[in-house]
PDB file of N, CA and C in Angstrom:
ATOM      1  N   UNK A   1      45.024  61.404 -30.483  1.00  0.00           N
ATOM      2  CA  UNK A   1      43.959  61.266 -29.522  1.00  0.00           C
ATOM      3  C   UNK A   1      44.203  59.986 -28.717  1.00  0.00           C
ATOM      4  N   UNK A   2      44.394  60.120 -27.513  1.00  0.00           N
ATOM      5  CA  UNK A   2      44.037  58.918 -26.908  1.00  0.00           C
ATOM      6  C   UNK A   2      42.803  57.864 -26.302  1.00  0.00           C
ATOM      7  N   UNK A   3      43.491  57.220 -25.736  1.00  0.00           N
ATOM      8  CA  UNK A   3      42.494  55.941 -25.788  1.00  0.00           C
ATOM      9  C   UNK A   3      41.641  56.118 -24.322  1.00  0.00           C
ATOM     10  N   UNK A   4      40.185  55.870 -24.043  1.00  0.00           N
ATOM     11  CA  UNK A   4      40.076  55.920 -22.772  1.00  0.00           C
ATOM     12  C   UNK A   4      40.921  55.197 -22.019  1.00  0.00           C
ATOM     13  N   UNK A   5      40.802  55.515 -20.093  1.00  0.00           N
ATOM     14  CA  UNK A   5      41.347  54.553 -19.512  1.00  0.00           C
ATOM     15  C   UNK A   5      40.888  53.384 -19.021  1.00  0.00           C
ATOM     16  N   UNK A   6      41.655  52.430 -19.217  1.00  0.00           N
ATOM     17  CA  UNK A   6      41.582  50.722 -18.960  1.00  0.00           C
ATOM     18  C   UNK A   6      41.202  50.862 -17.778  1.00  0.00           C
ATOM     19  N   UNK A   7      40.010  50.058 -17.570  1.00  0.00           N
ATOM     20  CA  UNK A   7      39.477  49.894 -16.443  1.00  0.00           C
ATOM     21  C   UNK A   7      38.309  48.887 -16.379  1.00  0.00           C
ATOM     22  N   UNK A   8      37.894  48.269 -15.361  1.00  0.00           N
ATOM     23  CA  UNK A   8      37.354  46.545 -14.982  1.00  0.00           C
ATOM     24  C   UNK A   8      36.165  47.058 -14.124  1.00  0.00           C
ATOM     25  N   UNK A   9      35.091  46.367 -14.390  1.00  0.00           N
ATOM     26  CA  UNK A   9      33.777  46.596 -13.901  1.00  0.00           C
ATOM     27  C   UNK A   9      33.244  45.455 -13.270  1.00  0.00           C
ATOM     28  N   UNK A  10      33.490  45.252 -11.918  1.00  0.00           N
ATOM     29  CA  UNK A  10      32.971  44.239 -11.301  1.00  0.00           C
ATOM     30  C   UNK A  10      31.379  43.682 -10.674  1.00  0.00           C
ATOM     31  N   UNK A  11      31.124  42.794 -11.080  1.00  0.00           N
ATOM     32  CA  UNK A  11      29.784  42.159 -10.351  1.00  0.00           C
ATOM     33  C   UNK A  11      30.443  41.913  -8.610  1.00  0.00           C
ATOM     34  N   UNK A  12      29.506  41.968  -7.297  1.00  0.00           N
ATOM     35  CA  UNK A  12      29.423  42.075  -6.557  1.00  0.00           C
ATOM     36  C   UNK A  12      30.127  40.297  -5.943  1.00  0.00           C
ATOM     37  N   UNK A  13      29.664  39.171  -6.978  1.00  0.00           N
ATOM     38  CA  UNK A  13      29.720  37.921  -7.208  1.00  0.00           C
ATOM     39  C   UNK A  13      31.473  37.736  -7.629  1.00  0.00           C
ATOM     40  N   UNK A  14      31.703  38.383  -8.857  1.00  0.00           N
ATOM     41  CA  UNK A  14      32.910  38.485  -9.378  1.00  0.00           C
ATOM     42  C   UNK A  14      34.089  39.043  -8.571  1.00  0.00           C
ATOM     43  N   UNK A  15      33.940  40.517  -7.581  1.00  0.00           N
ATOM     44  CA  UNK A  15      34.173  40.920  -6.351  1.00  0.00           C
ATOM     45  C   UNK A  15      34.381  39.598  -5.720  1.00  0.00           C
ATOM     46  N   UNK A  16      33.870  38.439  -4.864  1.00  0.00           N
ATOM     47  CA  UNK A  16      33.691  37.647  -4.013  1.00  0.00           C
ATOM     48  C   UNK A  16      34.614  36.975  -4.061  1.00  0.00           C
ATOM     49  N   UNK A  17      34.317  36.114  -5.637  1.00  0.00           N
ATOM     50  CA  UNK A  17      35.550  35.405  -6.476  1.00  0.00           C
ATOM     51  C   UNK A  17      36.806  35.875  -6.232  1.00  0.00           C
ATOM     52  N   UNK A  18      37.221  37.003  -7.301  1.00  0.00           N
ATOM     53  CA  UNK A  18      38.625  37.426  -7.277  1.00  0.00           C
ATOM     54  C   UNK A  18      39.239  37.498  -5.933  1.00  0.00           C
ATOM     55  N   UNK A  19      38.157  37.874  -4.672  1.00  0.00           N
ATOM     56  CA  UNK A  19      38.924  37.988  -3.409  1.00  0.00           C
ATOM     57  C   UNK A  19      39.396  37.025  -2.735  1.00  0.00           C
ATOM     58  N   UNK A  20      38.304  35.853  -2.898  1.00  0.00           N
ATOM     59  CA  UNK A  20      38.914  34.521  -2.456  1.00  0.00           C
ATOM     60  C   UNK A  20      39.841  33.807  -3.504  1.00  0.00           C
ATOM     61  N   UNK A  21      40.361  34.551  -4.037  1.00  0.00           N
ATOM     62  CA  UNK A  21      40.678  33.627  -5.464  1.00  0.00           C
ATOM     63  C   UNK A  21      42.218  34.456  -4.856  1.00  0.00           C
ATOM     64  N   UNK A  22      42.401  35.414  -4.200  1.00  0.00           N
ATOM     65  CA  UNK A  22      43.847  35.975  -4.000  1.00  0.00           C
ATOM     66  C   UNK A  22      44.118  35.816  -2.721  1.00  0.00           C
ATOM     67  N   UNK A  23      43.249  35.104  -1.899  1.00  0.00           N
ATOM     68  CA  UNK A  23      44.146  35.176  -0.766  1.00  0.00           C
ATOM     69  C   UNK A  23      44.040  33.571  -0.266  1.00  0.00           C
ATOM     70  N   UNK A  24      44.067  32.885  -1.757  1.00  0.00           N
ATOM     71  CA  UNK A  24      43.996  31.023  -1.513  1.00  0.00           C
ATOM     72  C   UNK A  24      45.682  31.340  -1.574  1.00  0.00           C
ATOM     73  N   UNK A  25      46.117  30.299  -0.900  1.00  0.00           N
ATOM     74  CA  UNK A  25      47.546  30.013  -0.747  1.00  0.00           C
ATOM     75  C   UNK A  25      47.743  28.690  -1.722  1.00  0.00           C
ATOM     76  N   UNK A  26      47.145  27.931  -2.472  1.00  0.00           N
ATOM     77  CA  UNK A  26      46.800  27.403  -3.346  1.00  0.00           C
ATOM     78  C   UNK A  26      47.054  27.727  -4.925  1.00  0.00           C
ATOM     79  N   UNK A  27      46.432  28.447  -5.018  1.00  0.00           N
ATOM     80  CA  UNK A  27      46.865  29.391  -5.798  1.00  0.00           C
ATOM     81  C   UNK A  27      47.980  29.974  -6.387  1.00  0.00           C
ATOM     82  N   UNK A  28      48.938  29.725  -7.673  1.00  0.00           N
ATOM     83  CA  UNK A  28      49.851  30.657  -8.286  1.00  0.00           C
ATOM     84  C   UNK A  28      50.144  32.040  -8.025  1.00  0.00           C
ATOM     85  N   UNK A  29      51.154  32.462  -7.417  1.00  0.00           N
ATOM     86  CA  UNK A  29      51.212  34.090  -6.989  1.00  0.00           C
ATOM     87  C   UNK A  29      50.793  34.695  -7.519  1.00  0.00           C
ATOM     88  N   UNK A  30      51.624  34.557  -9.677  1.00  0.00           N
ATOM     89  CA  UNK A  30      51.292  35.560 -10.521  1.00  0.00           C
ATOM     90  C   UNK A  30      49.532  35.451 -10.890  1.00  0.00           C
ATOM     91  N   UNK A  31      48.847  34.148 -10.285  1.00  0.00           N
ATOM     92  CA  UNK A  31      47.528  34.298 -10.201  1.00  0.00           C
ATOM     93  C   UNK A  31      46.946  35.498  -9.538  1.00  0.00           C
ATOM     94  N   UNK A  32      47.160  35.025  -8.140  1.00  0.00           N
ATOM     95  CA  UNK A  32      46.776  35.693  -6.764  1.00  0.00           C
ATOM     96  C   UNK A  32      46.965  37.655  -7.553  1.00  0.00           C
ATOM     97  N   UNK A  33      48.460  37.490  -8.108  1.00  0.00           N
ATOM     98  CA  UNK A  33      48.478  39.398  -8.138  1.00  0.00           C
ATOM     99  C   UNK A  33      47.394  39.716  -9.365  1.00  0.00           C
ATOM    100  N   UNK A  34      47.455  38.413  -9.903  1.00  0.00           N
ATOM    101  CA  UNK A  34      46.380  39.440 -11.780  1.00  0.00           C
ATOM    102  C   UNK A  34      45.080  39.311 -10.840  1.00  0.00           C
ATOM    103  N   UNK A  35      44.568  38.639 -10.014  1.00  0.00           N
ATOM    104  CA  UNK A  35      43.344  38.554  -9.369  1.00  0.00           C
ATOM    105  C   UNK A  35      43.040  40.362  -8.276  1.00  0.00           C
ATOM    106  N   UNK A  36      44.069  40.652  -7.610  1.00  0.00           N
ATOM    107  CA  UNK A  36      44.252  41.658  -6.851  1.00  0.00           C
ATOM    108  C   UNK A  36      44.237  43.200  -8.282  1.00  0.00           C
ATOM    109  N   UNK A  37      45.111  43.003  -9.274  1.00  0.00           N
ATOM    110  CA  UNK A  37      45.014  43.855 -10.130  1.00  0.00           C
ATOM    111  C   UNK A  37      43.749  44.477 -10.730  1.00  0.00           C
ATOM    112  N   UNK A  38      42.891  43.523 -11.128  1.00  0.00           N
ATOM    113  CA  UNK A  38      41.664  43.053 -11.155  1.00  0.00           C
ATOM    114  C   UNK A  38      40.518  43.987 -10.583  1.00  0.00           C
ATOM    115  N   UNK A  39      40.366  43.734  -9.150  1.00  0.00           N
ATOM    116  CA  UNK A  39      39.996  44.081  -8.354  1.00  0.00           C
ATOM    117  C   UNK A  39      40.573  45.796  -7.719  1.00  0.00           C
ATOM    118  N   UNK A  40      41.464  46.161  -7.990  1.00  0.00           N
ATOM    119  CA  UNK A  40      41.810  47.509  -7.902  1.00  0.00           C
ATOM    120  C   UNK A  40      41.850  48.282  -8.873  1.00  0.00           C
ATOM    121  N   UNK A  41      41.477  47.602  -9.691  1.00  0.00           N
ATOM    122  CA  UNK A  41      40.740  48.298 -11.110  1.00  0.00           C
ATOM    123  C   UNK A  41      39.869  48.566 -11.088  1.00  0.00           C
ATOM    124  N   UNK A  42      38.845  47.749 -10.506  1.00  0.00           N
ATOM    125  CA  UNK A  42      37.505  47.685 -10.449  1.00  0.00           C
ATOM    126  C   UNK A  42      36.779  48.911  -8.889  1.00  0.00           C
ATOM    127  N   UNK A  43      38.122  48.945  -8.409  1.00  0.00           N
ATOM    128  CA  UNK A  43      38.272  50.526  -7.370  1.00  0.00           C
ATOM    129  C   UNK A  43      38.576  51.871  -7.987  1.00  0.00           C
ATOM    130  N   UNK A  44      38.711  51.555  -8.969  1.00  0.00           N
ATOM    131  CA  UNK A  44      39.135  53.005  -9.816  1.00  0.00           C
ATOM    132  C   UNK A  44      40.416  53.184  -9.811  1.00  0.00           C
ATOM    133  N   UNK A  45      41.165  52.382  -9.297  1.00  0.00           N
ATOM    134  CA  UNK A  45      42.780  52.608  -9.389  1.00  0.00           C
ATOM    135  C   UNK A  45      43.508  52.718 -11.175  1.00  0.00           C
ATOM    136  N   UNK A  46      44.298  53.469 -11.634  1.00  0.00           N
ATOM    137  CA  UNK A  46      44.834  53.776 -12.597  1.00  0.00           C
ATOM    138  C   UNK A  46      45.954  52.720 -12.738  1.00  0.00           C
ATOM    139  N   UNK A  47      45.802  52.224 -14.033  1.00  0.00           N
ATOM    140  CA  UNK A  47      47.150  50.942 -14.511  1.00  0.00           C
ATOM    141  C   UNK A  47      48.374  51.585 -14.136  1.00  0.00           C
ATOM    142  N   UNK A  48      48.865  52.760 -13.988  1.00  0.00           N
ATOM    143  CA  UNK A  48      50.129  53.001 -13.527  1.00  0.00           C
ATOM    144  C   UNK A  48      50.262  52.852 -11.508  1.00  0.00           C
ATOM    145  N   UNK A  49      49.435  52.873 -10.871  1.00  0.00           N
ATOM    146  CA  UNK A  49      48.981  53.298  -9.551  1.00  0.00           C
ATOM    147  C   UNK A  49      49.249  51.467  -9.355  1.00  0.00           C
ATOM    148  N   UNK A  50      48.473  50.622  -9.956  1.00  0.00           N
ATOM    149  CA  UNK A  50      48.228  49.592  -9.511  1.00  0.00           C
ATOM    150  C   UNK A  50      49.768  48.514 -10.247  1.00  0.00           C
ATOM    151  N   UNK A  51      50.476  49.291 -10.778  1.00  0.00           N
ATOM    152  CA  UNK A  51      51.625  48.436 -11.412  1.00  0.00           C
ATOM    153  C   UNK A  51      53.086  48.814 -10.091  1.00  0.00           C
ATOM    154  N   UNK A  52      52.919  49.744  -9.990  1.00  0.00           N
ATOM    155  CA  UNK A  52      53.803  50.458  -8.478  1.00  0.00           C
ATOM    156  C   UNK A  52      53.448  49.412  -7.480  1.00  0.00           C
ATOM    157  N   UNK A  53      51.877  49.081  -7.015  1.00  0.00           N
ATOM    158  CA  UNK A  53      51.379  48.743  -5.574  1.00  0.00           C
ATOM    159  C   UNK A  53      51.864  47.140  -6.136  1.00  0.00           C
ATOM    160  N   UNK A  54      51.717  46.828  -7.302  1.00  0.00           N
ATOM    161  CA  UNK A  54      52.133  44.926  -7.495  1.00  0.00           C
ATOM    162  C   UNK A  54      53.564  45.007  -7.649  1.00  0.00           C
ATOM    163  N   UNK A  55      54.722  45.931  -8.004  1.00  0.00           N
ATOM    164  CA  UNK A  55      55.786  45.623  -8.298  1.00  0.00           C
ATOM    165  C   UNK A  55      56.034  45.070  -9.609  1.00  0.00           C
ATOM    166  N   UNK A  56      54.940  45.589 -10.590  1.00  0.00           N
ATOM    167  CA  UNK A  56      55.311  45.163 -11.769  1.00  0.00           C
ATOM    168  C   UNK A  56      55.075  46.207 -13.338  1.00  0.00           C
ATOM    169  N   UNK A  57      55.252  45.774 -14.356  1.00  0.00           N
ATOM    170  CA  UNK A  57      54.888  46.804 -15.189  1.00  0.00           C
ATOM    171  C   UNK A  57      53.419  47.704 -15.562  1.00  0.00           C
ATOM    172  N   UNK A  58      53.781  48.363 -16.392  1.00  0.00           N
ATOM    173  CA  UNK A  58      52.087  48.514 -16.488  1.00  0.00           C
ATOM    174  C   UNK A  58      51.253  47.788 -17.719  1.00  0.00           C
ATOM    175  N   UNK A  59      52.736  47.341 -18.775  1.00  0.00           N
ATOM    176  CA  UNK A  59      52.070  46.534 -19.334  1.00  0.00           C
ATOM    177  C   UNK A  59      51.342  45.278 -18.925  1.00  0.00           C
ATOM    178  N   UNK A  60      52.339  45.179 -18.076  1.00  0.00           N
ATOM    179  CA  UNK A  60      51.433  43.593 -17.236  1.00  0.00           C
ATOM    180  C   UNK A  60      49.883  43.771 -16.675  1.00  0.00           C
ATOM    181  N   UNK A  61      49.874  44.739 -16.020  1.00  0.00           N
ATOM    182  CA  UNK A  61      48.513  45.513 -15.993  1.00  0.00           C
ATOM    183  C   UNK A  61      46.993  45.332 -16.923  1.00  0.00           C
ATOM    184  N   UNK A  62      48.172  45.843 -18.231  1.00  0.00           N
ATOM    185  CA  UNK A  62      46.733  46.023 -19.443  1.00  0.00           C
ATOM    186  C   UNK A  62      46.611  44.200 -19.730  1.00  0.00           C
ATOM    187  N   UNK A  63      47.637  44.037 -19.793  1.00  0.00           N
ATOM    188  CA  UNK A  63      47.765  42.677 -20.238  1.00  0.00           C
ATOM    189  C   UNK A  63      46.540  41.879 -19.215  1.00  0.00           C
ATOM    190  N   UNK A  64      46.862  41.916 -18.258  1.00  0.00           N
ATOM    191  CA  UNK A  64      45.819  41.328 -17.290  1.00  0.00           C
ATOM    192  C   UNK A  64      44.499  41.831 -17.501  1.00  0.00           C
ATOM    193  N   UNK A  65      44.265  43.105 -17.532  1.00  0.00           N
ATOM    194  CA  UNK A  65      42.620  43.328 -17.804  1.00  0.00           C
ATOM    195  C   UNK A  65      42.173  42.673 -18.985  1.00  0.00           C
ATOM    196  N   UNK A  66      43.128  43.130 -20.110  1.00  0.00           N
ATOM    197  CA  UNK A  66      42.822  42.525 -21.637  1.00  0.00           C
ATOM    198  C   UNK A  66      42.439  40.864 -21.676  1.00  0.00           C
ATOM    199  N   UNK A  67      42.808  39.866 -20.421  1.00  0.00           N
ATOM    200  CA  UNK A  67      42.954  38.701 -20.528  1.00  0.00           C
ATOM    201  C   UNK A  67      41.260  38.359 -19.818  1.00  0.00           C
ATOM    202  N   UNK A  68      41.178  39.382 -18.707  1.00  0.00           N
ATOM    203  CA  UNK A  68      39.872  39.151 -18.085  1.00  0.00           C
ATOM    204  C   UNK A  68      38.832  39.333 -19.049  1.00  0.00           C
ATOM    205  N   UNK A  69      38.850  40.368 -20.286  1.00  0.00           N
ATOM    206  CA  UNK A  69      37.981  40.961 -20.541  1.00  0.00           C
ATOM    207  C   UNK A  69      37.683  39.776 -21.899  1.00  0.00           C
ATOM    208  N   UNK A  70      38.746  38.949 -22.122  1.00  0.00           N
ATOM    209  CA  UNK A  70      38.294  38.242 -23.312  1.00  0.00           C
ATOM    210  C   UNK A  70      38.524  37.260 -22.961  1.00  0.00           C
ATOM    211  N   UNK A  71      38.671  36.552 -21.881  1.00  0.00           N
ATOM    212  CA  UNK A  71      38.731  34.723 -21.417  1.00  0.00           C
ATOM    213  C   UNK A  71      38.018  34.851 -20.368  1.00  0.00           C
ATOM    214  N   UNK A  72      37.591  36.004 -19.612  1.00  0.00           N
ATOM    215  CA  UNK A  72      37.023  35.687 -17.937  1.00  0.00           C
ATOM    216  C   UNK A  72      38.126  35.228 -16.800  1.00  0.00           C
ATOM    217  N   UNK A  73      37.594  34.718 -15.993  1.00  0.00           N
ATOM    218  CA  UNK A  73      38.458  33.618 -15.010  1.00  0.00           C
ATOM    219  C   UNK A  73      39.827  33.267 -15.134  1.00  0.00           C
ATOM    220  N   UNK A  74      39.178  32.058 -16.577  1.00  0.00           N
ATOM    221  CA  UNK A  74      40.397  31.007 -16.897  1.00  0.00           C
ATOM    222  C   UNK A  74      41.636  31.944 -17.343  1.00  0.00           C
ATOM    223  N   UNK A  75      41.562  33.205 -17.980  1.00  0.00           N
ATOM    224  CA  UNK A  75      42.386  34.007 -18.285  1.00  0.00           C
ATOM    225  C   UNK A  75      43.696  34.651 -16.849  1.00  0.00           C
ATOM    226  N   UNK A  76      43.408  34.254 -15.967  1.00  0.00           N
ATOM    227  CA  UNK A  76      44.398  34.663 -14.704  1.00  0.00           C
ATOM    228  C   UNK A  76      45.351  33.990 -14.308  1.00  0.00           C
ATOM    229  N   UNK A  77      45.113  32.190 -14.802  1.00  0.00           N
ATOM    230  CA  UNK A  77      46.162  31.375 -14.763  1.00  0.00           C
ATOM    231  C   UNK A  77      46.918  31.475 -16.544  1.00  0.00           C
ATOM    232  N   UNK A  78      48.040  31.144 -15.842  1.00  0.00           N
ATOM    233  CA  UNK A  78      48.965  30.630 -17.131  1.00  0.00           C
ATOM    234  C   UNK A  78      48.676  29.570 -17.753  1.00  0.00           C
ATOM    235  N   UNK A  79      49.189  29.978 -19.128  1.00  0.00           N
ATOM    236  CA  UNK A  79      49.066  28.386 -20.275  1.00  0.00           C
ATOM    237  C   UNK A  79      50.208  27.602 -19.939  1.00  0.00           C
ATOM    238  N   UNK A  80      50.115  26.492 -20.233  1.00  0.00           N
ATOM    239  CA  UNK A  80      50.798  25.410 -19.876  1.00  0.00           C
ATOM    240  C   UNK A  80      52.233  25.849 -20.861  1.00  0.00           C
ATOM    241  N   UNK A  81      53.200  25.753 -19.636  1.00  0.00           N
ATOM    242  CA  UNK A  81      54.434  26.174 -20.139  1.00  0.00           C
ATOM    243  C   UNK A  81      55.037  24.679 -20.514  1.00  0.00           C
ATOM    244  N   UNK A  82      56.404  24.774 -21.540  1.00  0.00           N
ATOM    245  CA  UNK A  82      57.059  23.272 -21.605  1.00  0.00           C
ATOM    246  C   UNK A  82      57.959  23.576 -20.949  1.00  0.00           C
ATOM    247  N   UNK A  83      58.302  22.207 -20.148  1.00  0.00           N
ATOM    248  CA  UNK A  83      59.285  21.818 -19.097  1.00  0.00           C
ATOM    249  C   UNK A  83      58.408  21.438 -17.987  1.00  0.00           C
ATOM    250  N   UNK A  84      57.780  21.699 -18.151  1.00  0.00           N
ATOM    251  CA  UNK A  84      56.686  21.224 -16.760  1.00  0.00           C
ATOM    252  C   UNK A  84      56.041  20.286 -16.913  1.00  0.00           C
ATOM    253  N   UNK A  85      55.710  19.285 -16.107  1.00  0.00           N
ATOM    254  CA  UNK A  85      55.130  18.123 -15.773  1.00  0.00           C
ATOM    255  C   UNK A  85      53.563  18.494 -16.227  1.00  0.00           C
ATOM    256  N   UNK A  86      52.940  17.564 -17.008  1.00  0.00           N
ATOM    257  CA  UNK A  86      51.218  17.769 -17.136  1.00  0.00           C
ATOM    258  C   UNK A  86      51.035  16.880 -15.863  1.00  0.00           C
ATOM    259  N   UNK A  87      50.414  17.606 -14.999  1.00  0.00           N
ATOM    260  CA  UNK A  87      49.743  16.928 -13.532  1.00  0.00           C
ATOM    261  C   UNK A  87      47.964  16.839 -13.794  1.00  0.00           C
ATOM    262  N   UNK A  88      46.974  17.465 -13.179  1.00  0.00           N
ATOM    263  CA  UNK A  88      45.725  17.145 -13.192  1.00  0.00           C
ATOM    264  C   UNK A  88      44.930  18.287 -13.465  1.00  0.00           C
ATOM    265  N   UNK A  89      44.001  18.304 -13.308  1.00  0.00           N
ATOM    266  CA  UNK A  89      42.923  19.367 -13.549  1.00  0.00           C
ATOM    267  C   UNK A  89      42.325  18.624 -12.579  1.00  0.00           C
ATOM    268  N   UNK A  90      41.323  20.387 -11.768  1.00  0.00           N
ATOM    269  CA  UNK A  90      40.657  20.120 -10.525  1.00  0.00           C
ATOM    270  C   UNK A  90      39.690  21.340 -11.096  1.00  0.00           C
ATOM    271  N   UNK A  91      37.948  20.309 -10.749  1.00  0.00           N
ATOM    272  CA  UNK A  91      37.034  21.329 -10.762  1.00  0.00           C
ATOM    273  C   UNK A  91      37.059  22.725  -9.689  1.00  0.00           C
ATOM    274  N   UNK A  92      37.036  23.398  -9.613  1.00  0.00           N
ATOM    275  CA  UNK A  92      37.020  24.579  -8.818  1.00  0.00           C
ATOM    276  C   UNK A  92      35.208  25.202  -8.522  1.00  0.00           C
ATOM    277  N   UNK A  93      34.700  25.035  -7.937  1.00  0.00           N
ATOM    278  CA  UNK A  93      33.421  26.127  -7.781  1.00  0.00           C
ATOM    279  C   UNK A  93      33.559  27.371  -7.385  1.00  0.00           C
ATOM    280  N   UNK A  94      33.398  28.257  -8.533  1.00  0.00           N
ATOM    281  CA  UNK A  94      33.354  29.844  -8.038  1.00  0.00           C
ATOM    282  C   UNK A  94      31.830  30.047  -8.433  1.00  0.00           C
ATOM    283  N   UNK A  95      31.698  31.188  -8.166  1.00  0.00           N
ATOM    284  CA  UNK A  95      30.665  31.871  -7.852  1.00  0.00           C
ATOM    285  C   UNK A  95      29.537  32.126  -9.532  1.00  0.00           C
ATOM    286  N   UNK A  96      28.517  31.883  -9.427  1.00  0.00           N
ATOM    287  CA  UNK A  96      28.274  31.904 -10.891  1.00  0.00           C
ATOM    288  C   UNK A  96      28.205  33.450 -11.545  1.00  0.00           C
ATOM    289  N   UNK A  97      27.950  33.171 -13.057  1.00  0.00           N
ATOM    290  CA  UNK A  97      28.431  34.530 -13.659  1.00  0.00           C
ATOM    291  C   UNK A  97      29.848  35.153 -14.188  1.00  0.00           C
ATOM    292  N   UNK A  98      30.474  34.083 -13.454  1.00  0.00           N
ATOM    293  CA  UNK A  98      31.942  34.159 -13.892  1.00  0.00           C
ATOM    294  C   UNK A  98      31.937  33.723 -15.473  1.00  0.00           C
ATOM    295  N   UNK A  99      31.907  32.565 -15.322  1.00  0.00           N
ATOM    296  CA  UNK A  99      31.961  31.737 -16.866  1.00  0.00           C
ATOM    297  C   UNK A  99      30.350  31.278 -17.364  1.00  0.00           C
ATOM    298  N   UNK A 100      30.404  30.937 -18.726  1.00  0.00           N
ATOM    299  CA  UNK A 100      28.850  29.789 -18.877  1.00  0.00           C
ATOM    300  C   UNK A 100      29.322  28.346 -18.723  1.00  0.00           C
ATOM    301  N   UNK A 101      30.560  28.717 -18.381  1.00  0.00           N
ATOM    302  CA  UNK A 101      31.135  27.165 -18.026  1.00  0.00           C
ATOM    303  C   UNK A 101      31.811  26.585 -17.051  1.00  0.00           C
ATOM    304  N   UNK A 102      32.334  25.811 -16.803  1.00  0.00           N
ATOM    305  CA  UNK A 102      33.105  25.110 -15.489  1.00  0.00           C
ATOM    306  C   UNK A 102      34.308  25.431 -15.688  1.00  0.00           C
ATOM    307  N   UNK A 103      34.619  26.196 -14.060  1.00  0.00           N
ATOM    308  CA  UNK A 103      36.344  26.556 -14.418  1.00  0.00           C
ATOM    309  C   UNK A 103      37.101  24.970 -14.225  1.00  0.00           C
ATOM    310  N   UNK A 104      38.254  24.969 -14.939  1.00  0.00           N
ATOM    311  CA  UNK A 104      39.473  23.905 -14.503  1.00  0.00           C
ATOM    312  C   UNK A 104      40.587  24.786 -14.598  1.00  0.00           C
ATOM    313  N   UNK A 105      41.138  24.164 -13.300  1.00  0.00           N
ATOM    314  CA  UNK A 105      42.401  25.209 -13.083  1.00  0.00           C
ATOM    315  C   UNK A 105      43.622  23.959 -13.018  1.00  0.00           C
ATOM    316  N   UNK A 106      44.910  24.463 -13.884  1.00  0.00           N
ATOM    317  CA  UNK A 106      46.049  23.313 -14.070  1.00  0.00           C
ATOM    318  C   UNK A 106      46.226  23.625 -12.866  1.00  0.00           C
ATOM    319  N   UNK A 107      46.704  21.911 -12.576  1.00  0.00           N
ATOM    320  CA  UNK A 107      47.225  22.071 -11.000  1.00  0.00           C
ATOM    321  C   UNK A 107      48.674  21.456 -11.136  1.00  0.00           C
ATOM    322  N   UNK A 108      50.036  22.046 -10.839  1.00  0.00           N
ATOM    323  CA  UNK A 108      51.032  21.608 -11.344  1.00  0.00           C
ATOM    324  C   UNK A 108      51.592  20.371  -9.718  1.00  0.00           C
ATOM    325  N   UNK A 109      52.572  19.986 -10.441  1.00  0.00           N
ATOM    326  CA  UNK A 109      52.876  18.471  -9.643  1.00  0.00           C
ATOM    327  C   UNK A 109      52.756  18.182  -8.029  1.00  0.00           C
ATOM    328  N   UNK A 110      53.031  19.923  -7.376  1.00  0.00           N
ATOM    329  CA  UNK A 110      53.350  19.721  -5.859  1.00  0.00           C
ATOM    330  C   UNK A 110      51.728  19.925  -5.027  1.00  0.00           C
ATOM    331  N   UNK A 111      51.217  19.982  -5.762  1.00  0.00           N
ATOM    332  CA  UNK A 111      49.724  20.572  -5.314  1.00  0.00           C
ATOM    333  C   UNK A 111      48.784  19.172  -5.322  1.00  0.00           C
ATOM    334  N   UNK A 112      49.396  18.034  -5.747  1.00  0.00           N
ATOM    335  CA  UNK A 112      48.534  16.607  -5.898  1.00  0.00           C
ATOM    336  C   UNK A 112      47.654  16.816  -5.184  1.00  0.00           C
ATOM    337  N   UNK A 113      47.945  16.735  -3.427  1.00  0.00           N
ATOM    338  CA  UNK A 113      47.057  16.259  -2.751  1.00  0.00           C
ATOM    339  C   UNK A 113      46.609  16.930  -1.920  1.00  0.00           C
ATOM    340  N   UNK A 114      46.599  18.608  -2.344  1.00  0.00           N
ATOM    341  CA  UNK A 114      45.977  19.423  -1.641  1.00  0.00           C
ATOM    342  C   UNK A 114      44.806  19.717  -2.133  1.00  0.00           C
ATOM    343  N   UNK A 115      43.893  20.195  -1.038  1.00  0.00           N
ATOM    344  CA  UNK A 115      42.678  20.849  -1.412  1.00  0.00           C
ATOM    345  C   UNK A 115      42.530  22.355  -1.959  1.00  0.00           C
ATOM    346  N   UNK A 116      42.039  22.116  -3.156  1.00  0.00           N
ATOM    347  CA  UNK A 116      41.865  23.806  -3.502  1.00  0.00           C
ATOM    348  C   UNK A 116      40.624  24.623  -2.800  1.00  0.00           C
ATOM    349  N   UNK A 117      40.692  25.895  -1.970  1.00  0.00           N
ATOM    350  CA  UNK A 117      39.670  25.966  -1.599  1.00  0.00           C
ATOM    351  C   UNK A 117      39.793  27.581  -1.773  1.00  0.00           C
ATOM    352  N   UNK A 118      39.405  27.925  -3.188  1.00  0.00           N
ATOM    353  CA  UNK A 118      39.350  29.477  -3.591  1.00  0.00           C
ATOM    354  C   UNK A 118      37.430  29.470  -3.779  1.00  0.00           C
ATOM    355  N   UNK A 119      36.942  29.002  -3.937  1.00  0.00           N
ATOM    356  CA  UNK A 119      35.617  29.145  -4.438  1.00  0.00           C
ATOM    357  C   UNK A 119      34.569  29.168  -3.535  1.00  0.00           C
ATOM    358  N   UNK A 120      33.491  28.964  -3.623  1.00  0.00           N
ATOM    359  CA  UNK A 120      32.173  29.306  -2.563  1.00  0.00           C
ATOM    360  C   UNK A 120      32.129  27.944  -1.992  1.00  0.00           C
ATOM    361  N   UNK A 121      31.418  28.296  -0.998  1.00  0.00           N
ATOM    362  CA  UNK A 121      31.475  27.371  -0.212  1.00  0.00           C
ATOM    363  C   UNK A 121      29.969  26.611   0.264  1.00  0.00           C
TER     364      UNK A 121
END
């Protein structure tokens, strides 16, 4: 027997987020695509449909919903890989309902002195 299909249920708020959250240039690509994945889930698109349109697997897919569905937000960026410089953490304001808490998003070395501007305004 199989499993239903994987699929993401968006708040209208959460919608808002993920959209500005993928088309910040700020932003980590493999962010920007789990944010877009996300969101075409939440269209009814099928994990195989939406792994074709990103150029990637479909495990990456489940993997990404599975990350939304049990971290929220913070789950779209990567964990701190080694070899990389620890640079800063920057409050971010998104939209509430996302978290019960304050996102911080790693900001790696070349991004010092830019402004992040994915969140509400």
């Amino acid at each position: 027997m199989s499993s239903p299909p994987l699929r993401v249920f968006l708040t209208k708020n959460q919608e808002q987020s993920l959209f500005k959250l993928s088309r910040s240039q700020q932003v980590p690509q493999r962010t920007r695509d789990r944010a877009d994945a996300l969101r075409l889930s939440s269209m009814g698109w099928k994990v195989e449909k939406i792994a074709v349109y990103l150029k990637c697997t479909k495990q990456t897919v489940r993997n990404t919903i599975h990350r939304w569905k049990n971290r929220g937000i913070v789950g779209l960026w990567d964990a701190h890989r080694q070899g990389y410089n620890d640079s800063i953490f920057i409050k971010v304001p998104l939209y509430d309902n996302l978290l019960a808490r304050d996102v911080f998003i790693f900001i790696k070395e070349p991004f010092y002195n830019q402004k992040l501007n994915c969140g509400a305004t």
